[in-house]
C-alpha atoms as a PDB file:
ATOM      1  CA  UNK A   1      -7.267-143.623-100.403  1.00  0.00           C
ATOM      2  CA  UNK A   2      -4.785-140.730-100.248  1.00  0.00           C
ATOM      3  CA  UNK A   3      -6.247-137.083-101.384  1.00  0.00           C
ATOM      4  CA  UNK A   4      -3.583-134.919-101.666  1.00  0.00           C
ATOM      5  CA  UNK A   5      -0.900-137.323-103.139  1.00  0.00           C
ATOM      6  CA  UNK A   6      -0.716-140.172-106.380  1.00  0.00           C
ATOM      7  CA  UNK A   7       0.990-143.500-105.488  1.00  0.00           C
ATOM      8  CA  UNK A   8       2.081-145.603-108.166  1.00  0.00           C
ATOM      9  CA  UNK A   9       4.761-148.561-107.871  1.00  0.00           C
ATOM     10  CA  UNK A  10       6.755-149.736-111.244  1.00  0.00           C
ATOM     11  CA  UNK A  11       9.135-152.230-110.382  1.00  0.00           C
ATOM     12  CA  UNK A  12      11.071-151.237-107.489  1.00  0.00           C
ATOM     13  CA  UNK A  13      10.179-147.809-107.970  1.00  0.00           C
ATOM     14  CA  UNK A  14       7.477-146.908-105.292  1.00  0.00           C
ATOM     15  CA  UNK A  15       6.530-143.229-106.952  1.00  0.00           C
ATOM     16  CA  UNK A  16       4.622-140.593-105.404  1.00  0.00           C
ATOM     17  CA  UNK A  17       3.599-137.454-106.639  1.00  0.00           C
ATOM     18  CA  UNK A  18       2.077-134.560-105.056  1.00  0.00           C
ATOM     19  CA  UNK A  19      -0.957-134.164-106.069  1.00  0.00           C
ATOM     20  CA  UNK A  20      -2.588-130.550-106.013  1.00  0.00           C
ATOM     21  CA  UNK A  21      -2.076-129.313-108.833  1.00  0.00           C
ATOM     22  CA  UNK A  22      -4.131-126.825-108.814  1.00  0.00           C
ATOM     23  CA  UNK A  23      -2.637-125.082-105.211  1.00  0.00           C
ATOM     24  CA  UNK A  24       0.837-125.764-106.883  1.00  0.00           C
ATOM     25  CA  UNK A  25       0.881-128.702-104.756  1.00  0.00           C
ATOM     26  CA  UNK A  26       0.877-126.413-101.279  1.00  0.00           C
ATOM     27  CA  UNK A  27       1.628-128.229 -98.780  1.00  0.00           C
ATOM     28  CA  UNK A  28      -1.209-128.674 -96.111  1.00  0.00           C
ATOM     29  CA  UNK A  29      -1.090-131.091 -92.779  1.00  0.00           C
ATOM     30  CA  UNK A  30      -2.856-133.485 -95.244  1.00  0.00           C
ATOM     31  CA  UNK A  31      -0.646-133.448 -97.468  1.00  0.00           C
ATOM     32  CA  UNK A  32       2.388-134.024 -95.458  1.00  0.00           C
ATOM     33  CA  UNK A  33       0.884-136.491 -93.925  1.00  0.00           C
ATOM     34  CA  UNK A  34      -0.605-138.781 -96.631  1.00  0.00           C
ATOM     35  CA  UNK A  35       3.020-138.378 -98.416  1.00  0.00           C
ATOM     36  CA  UNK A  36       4.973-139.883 -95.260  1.00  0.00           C
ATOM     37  CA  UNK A  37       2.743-142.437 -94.650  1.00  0.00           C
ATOM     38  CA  UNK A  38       3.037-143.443 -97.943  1.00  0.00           C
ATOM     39  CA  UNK A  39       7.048-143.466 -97.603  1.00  0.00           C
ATOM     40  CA  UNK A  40       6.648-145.695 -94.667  1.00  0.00           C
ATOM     41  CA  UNK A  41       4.106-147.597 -96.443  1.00  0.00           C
ATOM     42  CA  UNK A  42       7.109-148.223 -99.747  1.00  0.00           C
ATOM     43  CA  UNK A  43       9.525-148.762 -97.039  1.00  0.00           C
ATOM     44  CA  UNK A  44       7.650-151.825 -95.376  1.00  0.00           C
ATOM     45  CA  UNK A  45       7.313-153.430 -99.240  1.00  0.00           C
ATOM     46  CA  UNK A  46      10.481-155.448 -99.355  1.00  0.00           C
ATOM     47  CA  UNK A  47       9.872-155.647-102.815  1.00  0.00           C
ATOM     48  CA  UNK A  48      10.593-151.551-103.179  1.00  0.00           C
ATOM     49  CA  UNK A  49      14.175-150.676-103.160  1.00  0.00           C
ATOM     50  CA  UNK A  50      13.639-146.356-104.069  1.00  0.00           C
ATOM     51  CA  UNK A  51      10.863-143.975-103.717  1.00  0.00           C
ATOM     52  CA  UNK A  52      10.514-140.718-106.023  1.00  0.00           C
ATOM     53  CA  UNK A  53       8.952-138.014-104.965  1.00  0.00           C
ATOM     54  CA  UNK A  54       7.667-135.374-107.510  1.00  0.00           C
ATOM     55  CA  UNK A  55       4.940-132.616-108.504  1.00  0.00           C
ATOM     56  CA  UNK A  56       2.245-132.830-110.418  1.00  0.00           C
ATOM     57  CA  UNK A  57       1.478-130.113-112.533  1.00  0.00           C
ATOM     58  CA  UNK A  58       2.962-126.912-112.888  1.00  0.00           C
ATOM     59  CA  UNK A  59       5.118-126.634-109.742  1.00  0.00           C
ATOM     60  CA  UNK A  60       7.211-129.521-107.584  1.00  0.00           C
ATOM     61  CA  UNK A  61       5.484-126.823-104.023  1.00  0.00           C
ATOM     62  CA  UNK A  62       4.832-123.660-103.813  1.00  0.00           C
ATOM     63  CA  UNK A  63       5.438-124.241 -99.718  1.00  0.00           C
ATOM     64  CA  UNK A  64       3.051-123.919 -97.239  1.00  0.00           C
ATOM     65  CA  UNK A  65      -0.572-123.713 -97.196  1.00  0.00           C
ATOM     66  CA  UNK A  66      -1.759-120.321 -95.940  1.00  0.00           C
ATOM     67  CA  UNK A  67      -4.858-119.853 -97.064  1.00  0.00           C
ATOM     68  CA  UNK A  68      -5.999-123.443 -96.123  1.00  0.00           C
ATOM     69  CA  UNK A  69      -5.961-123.138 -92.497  1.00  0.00           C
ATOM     70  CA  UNK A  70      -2.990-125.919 -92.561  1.00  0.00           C
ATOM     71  CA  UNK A  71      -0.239-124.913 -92.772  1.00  0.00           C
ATOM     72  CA  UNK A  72       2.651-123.094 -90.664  1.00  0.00           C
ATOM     73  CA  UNK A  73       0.439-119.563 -90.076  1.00  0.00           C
ATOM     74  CA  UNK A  74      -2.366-121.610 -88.923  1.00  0.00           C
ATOM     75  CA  UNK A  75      -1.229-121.801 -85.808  1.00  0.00           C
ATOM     76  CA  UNK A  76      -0.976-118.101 -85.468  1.00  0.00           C
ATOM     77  CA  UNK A  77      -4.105-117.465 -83.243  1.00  0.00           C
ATOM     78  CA  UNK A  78      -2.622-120.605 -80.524  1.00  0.00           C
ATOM     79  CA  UNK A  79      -0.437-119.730 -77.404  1.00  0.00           C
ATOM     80  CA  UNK A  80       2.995-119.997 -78.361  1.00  0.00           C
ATOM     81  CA  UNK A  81       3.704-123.213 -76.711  1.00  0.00           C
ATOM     82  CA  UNK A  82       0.980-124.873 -78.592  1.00  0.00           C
ATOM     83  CA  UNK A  83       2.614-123.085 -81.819  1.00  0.00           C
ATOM     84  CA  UNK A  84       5.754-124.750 -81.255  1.00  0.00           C
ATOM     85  CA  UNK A  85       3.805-128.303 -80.721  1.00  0.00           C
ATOM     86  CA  UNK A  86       2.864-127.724 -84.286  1.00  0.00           C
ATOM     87  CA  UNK A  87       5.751-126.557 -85.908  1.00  0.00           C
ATOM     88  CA  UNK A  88       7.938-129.717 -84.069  1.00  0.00           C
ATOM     89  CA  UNK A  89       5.253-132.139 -85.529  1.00  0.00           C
ATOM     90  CA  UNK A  90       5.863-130.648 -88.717  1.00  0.00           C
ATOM     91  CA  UNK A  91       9.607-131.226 -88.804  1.00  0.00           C
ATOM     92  CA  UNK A  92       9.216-134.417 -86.955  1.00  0.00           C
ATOM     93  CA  UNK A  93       7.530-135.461 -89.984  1.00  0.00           C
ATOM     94  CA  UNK A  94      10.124-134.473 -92.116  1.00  0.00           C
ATOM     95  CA  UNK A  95      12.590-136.271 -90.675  1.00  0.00           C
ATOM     96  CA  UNK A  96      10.514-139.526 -90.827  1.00  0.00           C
ATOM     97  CA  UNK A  97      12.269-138.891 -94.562  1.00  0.00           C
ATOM     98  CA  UNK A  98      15.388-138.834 -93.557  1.00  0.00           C
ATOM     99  CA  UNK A  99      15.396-141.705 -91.274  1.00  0.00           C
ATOM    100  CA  UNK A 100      13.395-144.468 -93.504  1.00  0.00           C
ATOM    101  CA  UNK A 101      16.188-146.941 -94.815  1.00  0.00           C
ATOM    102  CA  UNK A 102      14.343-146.572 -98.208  1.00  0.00           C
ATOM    103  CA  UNK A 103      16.356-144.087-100.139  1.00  0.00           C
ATOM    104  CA  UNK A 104      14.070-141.186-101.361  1.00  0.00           C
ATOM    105  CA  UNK A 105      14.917-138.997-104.522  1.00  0.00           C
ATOM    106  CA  UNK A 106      13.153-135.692-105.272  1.00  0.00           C
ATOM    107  CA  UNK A 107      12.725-134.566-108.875  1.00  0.00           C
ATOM    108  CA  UNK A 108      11.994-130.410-108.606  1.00  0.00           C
ATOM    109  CA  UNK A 109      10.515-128.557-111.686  1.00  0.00           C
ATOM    110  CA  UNK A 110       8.763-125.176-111.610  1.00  0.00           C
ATOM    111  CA  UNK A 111       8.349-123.556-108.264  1.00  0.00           C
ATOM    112  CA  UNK A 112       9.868-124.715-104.897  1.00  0.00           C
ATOM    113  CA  UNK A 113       9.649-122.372-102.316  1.00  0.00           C
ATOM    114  CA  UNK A 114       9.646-122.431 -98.507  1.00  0.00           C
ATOM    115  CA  UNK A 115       8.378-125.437 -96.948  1.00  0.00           C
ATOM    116  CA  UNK A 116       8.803-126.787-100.300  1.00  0.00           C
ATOM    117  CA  UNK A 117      12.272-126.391-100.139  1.00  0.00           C
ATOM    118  CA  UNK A 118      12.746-128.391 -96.770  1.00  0.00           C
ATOM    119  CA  UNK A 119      10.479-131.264 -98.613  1.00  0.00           C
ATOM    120  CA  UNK A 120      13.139-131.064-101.652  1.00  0.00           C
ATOM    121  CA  UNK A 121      16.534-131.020 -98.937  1.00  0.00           C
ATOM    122  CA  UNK A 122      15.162-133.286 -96.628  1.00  0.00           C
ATOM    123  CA  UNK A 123      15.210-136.400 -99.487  1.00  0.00           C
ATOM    124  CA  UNK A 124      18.380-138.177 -99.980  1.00  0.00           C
ATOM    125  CA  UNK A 125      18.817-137.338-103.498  1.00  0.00           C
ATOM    126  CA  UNK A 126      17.659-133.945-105.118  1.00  0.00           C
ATOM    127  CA  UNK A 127      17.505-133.454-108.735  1.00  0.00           C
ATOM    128  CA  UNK A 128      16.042-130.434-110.340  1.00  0.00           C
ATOM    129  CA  UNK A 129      15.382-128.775-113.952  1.00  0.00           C
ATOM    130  CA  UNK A 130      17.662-125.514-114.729  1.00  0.00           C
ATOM    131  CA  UNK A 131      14.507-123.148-114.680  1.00  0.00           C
ATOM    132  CA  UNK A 132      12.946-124.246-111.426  1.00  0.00           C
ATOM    133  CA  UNK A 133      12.401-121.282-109.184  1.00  0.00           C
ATOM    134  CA  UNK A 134      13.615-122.069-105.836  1.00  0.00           C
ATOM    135  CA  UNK A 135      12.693-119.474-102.967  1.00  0.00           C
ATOM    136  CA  UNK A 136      12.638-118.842 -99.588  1.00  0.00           C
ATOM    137  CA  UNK A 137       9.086-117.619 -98.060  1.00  0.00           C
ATOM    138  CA  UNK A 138       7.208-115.018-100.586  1.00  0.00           C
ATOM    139  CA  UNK A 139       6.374-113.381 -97.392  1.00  0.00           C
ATOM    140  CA  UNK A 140       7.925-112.793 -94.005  1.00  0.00           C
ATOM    141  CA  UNK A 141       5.892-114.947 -91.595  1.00  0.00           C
ATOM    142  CA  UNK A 142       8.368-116.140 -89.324  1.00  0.00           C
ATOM    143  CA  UNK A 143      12.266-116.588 -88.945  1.00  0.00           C
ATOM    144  CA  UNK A 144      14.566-120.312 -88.730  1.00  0.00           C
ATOM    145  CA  UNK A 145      12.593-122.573 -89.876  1.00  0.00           C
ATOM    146  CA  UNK A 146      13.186-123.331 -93.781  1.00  0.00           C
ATOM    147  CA  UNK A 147      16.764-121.264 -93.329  1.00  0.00           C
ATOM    148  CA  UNK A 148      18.154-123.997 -90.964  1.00  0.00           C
ATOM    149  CA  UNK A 149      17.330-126.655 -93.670  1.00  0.00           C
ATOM    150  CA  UNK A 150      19.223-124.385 -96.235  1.00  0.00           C
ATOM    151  CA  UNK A 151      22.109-123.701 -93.893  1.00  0.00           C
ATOM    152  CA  UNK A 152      22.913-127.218 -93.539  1.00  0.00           C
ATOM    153  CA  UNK A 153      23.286-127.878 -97.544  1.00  0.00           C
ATOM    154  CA  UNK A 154      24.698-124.575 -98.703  1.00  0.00           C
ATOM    155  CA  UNK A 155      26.601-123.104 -95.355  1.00  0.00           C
ATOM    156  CA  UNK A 156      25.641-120.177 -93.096  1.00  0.00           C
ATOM    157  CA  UNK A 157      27.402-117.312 -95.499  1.00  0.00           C
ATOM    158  CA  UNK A 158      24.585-118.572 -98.447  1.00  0.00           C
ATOM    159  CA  UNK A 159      22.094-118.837 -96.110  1.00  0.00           C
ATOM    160  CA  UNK A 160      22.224-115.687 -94.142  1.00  0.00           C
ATOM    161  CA  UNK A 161      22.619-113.952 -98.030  1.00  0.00           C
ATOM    162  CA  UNK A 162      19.547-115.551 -99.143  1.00  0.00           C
ATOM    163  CA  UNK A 163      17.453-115.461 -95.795  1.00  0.00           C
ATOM    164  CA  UNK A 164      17.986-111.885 -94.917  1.00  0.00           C
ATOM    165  CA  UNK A 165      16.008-110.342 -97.916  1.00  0.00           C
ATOM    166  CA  UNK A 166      12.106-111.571 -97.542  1.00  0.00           C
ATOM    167  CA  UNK A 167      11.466-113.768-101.019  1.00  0.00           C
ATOM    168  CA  UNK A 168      14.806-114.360-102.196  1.00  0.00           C
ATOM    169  CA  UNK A 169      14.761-116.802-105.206  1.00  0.00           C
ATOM    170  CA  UNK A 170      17.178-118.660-107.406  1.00  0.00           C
ATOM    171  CA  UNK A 171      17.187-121.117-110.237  1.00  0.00           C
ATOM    172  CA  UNK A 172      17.267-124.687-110.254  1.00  0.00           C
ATOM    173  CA  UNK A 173      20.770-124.247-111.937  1.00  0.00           C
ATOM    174  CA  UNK A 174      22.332-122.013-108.926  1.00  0.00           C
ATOM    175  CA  UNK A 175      20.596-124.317-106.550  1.00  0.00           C
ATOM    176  CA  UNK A 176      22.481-126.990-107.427  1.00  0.00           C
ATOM    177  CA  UNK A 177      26.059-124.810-107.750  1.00  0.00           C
ATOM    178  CA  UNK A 178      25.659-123.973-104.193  1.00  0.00           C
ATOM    179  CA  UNK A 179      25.281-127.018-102.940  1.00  0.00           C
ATOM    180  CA  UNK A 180      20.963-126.928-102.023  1.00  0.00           C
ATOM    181  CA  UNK A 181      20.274-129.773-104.572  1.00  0.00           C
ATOM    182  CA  UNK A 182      22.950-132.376-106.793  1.00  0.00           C
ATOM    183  CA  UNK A 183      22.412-131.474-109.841  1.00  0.00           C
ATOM    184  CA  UNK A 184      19.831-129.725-112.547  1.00  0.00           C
ATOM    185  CA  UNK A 185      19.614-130.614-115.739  1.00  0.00           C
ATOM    186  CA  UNK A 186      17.602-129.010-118.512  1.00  0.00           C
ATOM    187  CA  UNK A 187      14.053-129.202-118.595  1.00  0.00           C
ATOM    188  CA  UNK A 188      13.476-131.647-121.549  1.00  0.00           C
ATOM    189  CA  UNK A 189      15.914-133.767-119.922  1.00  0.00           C
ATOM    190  CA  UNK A 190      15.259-134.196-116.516  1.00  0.00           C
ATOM    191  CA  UNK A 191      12.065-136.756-116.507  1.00  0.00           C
ATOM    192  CA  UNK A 192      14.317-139.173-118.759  1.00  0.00           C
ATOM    193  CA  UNK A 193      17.618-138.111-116.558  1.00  0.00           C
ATOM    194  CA  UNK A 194      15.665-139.318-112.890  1.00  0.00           C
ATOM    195  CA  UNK A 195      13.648-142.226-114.435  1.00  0.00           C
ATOM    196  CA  UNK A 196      17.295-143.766-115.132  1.00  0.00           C
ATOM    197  CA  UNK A 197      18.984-142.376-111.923  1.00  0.00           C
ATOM    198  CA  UNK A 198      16.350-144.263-109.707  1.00  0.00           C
ATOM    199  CA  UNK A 199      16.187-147.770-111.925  1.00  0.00           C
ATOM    200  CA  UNK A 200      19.832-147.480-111.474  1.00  0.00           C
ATOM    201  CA  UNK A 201      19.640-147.133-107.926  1.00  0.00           C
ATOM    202  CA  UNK A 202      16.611-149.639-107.900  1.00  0.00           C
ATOM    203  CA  UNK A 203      19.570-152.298-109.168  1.00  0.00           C
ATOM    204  CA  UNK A 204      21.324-152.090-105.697  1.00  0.00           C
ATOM    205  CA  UNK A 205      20.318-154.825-103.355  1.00  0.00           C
ATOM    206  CA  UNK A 206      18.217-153.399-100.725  1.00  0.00           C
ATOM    207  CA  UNK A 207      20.135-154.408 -97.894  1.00  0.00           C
ATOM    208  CA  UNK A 208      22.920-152.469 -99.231  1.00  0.00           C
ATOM    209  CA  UNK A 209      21.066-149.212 -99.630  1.00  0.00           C
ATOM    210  CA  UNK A 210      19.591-149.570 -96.518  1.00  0.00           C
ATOM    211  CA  UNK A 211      22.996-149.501 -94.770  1.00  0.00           C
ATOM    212  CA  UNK A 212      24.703-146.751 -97.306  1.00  0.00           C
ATOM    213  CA  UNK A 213      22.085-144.574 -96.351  1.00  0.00           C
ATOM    214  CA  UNK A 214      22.799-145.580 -92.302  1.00  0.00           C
ATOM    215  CA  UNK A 215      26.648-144.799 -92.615  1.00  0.00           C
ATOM    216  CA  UNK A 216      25.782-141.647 -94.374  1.00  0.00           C
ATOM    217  CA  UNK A 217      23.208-140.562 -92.027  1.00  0.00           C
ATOM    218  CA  UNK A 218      25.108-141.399 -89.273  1.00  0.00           C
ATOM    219  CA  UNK A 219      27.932-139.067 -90.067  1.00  0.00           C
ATOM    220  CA  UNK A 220      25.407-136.147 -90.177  1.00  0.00           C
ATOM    221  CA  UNK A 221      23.788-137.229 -87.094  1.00  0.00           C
ATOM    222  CA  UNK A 222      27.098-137.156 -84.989  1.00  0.00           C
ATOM    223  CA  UNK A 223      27.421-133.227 -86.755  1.00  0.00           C
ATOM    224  CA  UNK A 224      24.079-132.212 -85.205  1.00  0.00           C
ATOM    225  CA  UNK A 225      21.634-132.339 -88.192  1.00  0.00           C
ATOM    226  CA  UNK A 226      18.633-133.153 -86.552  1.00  0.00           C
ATOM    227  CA  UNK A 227      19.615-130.829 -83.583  1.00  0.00           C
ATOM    228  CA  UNK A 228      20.637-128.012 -85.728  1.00  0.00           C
ATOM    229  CA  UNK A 229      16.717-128.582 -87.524  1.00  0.00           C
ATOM    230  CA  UNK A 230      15.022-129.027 -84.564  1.00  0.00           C
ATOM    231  CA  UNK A 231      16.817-125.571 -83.246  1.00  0.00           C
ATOM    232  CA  UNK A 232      14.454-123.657 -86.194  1.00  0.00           C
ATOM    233  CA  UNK A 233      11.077-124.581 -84.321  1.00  0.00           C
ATOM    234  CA  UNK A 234      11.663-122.479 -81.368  1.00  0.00           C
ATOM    235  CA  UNK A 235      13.144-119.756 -83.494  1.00  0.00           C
ATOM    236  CA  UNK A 236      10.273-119.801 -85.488  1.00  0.00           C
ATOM    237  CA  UNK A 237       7.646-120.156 -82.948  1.00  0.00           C
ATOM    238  CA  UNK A 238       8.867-116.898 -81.337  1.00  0.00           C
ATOM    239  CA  UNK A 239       9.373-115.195 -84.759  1.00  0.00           C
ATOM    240  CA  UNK A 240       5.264-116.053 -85.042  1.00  0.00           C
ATOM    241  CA  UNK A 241       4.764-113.551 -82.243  1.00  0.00           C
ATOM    242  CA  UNK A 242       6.585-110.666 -83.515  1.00  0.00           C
ATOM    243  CA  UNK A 243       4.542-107.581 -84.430  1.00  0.00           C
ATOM    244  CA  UNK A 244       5.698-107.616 -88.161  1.00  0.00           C
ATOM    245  CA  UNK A 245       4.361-111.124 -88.125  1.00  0.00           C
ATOM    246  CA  UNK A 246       1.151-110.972 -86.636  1.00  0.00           C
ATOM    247  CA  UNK A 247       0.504-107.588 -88.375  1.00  0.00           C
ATOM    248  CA  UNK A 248       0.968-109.628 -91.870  1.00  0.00           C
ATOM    249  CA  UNK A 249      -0.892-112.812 -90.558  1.00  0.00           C
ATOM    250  CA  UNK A 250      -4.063-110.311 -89.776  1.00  0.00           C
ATOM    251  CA  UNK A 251      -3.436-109.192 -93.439  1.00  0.00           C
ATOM    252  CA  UNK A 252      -3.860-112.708 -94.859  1.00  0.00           C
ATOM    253  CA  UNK A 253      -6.858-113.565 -92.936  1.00  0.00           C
ATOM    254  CA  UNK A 254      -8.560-110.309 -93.438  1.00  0.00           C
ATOM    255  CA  UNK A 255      -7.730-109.838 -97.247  1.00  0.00           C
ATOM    256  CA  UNK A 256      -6.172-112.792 -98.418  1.00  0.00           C
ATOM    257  CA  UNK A 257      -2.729-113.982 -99.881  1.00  0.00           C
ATOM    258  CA  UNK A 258      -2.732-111.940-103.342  1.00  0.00           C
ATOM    259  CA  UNK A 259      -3.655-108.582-101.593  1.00  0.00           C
ATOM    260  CA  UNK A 260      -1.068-108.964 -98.921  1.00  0.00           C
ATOM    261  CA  UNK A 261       1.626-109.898-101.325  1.00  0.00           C
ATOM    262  CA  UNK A 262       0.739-106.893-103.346  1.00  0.00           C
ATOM    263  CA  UNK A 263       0.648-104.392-100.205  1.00  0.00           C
ATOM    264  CA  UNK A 264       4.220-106.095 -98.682  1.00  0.00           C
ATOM    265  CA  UNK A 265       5.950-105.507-102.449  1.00  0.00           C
ATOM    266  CA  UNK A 266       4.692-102.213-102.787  1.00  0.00           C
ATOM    267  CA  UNK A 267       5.944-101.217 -99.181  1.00  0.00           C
ATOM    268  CA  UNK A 268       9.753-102.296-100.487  1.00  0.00           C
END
């Protein structure tokens, strides 16, 4: 039985919902892991023809675990080479998303931030409330990794704009205007809005969605997507060995997430 996620299946609907609420649904190895397996798991019920992904609780992720010891800046104490082994599992894992010929749709409320964000963009179909608060990393703890997802959806202009400040954040409303997510929709509406997007798109014969989502894939694919992704795990690995980096990863260890954030906004 999965820890870190809830799997439910209504109808065609395989739904899956992250499932630490009380980490704002951070997302550890565990986590990542349980979550794709399920995906694969929907994927090989011919019977399930859509998965939705959401958040339990108060926030769709909050991004990475750091004070876990899974997430990204756990591999902070490795050789670099063994860094970069990590961070390529992690976005290998990711795209297991993006290539399952189930279609998956993401329904983002509260906060979505960092690794959060690439959960959100990697899913076929994003939708999001207006007051979700979607942000890059709170803290700066490497360099390429979330930005490349961004820069795909949104262009390099918006992401170098949003990237180059540490902790940028938006709404779910502007998210969607640039291009990050499809659409937002006010927060009393969204549950109802999603619940009839996906029995909608649980209505298409599967064999049909599985090859819409091929032909759109493919014409990604041929314009470098998973190249251009996979280009933000070296960037990222190196950016883990910068002194800023390793100077604020010694910070989290030694005092812990709160007192570091405090110390890096008070430095501003």
């Amino acid at each position: 039985m999965p820890e870190t996620i809830a799997v439910d299946q209504v109808g065609r609907v395989a739904r899956i919902t992250l499932n630490r609420p009380e980490k704002l649904n951070a997302i550890s190895r565990q986590l990542q892991r349980e979550l794709v397996e399920a995906l694969v798991e929907a994927e090989r019920d011919d019977s399930v023809h859509v998965a939705l992904v959401s958040g339990a609780g108060r926030a769709f992720s909050a991004g990475y675990d750091l004070t876990g010891g899974s997430g990204v800046a756990a591999e902070q104490s490795s050789a670099i080479s063994r860094d970069r082994d990590g961070l390529e599992e992690l976005n290998r894992n990711w795209l297991r998303i993006w290539d399952l010929r189930l279609p998956v749709i993401a329904r983002v409320h509260g906060h979505c931030l960092a690794g959060g964000t690439q959960l959100a963009t990697i899913c076929d179909v994003t939708f999001a409330a207006e007051d979700a608060r979607v942000g890059a990393p709170q803290l700066p703890l490497g360099a390429g990794f979330v930005a490349s997802f961004w820069a795909w959806q949104v262009g390099a202009k918006r992401a170098k704009e949003f990237f180059f400040p540490v902790g940028s954040m938006i709404s779910g409303r502007e998210a969607a205007e640039i291009g990050l997510f499809n659409r937002a929709l006010p927060p009393d509406e969204l549950d109802q809005f999603v619940d009839d997007y996906v029995e909608l798109v649980a209505k298409t014969p599967r064999e049909i969605l599985v090859l819409q989502k091929k032909a759109i894939n493919r014409t990604q694919e041929v314009q470098g997507f998973r190249e251009a992704l996979m280009g933000g795990v070296e960037i990222d690995a190196i950016a883990h060995f910068t002194n800023p980096v390793l100077e604020m990863n010694r910070s989290l260890k030694e005092r812990g997430l709160r007192a570091t954030l405090d110390d890096f906004h008070r430095q501003q």
